[in-house]
C-alpha atoms as a PDB file:
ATOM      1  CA  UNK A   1     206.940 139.571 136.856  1.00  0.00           C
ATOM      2  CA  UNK A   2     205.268 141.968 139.375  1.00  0.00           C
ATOM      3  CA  UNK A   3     201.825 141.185 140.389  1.00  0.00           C
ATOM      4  CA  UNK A   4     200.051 144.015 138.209  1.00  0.00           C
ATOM      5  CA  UNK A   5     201.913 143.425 135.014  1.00  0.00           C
ATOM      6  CA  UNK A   6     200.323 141.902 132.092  1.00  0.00           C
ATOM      7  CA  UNK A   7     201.877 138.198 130.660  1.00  0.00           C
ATOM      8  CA  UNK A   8     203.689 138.264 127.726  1.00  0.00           C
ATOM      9  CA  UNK A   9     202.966 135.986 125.432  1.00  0.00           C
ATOM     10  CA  UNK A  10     204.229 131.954 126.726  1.00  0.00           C
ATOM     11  CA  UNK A  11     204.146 133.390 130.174  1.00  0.00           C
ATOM     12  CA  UNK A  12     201.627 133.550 132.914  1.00  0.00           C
ATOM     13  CA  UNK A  13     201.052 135.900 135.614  1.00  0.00           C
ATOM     14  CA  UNK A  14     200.600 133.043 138.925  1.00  0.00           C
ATOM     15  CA  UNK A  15     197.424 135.297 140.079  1.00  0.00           C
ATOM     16  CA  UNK A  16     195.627 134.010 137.223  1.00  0.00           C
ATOM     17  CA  UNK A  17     197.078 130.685 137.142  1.00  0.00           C
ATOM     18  CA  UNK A  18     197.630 129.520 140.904  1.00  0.00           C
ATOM     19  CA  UNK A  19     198.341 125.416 139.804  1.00  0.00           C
ATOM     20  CA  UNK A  20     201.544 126.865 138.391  1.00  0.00           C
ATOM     21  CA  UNK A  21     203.906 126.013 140.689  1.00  0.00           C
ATOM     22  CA  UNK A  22     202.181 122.443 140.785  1.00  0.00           C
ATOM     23  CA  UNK A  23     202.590 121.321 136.775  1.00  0.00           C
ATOM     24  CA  UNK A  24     205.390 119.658 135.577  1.00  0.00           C
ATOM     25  CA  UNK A  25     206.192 119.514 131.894  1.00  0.00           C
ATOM     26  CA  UNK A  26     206.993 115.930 130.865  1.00  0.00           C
ATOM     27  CA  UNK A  27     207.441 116.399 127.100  1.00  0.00           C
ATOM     28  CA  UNK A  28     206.792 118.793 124.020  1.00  0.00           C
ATOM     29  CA  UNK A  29     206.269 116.728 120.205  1.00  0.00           C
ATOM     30  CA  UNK A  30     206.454 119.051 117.072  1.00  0.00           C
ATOM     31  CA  UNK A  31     204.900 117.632 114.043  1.00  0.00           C
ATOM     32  CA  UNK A  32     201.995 117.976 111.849  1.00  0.00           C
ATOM     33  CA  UNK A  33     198.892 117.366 111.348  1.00  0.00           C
ATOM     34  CA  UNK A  34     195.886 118.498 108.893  1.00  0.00           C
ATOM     35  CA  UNK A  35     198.687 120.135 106.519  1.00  0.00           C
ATOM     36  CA  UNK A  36     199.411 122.587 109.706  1.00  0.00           C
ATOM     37  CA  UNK A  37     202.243 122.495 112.115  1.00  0.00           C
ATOM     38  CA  UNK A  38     201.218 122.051 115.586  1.00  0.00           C
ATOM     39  CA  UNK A  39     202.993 121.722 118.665  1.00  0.00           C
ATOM     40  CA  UNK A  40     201.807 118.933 121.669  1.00  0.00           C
ATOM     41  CA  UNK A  41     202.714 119.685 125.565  1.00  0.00           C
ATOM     42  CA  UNK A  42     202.664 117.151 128.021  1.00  0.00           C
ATOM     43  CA  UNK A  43     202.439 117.869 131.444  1.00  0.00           C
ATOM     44  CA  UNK A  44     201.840 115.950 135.225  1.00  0.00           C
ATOM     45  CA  UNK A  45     199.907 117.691 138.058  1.00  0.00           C
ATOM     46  CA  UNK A  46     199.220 116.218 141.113  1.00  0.00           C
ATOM     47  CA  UNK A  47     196.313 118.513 141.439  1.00  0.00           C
ATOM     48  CA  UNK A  48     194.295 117.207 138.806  1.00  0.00           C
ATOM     49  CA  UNK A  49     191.737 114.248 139.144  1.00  0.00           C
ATOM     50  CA  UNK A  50     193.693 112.657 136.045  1.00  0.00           C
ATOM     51  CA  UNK A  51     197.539 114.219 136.639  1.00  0.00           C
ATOM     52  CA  UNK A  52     198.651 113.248 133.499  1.00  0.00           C
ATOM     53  CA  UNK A  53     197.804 115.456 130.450  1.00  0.00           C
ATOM     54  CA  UNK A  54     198.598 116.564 126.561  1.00  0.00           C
ATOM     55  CA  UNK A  55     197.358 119.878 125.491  1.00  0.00           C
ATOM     56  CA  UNK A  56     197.750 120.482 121.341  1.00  0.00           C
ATOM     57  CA  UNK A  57     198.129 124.120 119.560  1.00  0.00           C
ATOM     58  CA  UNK A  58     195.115 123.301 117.527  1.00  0.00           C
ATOM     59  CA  UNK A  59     192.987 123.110 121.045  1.00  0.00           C
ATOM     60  CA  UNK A  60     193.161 119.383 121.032  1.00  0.00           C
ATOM     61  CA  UNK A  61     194.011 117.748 124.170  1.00  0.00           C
ATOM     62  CA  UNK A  62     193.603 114.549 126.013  1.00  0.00           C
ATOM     63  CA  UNK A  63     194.486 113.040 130.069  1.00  0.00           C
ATOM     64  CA  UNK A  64     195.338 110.329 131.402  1.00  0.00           C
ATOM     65  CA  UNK A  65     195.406 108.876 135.087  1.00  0.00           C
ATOM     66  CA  UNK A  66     198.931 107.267 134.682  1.00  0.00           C
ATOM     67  CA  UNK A  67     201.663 107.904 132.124  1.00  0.00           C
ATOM     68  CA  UNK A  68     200.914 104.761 130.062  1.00  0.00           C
ATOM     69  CA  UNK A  69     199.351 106.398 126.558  1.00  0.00           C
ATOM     70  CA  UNK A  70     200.222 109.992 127.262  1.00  0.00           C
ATOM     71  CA  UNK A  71     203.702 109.621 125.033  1.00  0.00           C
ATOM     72  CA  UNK A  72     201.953 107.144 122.317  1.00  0.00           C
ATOM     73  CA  UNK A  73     199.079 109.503 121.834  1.00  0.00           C
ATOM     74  CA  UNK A  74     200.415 113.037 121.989  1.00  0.00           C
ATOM     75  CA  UNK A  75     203.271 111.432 118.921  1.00  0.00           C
ATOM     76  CA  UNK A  76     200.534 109.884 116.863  1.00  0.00           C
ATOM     77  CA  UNK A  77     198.513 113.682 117.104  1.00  0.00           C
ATOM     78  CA  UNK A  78     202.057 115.213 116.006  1.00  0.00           C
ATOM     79  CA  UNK A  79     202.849 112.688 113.280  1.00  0.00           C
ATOM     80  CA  UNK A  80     199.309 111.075 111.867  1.00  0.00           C
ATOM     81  CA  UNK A  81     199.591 107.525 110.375  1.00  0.00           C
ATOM     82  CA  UNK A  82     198.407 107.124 106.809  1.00  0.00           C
ATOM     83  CA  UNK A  83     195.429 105.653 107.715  1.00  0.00           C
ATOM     84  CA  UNK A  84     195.018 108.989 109.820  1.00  0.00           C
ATOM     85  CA  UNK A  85     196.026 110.952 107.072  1.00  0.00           C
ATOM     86  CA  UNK A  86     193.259 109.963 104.692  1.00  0.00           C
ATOM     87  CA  UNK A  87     190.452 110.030 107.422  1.00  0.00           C
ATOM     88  CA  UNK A  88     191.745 113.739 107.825  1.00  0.00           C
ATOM     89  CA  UNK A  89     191.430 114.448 103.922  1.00  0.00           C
ATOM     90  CA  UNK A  90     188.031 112.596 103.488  1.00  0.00           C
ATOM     91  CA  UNK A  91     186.682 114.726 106.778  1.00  0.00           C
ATOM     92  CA  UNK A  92     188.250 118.316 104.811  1.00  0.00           C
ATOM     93  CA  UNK A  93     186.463 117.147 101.320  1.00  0.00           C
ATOM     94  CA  UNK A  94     182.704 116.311 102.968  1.00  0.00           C
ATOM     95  CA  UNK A  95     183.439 119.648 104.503  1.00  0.00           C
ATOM     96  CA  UNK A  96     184.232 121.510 101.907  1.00  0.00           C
ATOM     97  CA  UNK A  97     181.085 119.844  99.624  1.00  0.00           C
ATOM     98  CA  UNK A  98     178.968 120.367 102.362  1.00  0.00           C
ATOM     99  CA  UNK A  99     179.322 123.852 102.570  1.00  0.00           C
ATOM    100  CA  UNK A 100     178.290 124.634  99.279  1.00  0.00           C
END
């Protein structure tokens, strides 16, 4: 990518994004979650205050200072428990009869 080109989309142009070079990706979980599919991205950077990370496709994300949790949490965002799944439904229905 030359430095005056534009990013396609998944890609990033270093210029705009100089930590880069310092993120690692330490896993990607696929699931689901409010009847959508989302996709969660963990990543390590030494640069940040807490290095360890999860960002989700809905905007969700969460960090961590060590890697204890970051696995455990990003799979329970991809693949809710029922419990989860019935908070999420209750939340959509006092949403939807609030709005009216």
């Amino acid at each position: 990518m030359q430095s005056d080109d534009k990013p396609i989309n998944g890609q990033s142009n270093s210029q705009h994004n100089p930590s880069i070079f310092n993120e690692f990706r330490v896993g990607t979980y696929h699931g689901r979650h409010d009847g959508h599919p989302v996709t969660v991205t963990a990543t390590r950077a030494d640069t940040r205050p807490e290095p360890y990370a999860w960002t989700c496709t809905c905007g969700a994300s969460r960090s961590f200072p060590t890697e204890d949790g970051v696995d455990r949490t990003a799979w329970r965002h991809t693949h809710p428990t029922l419990w989860d799944q019935l908070r999420q439904k209750a939340a959509r229905l006092l949403r939807i009869r609030s709005s009216r």
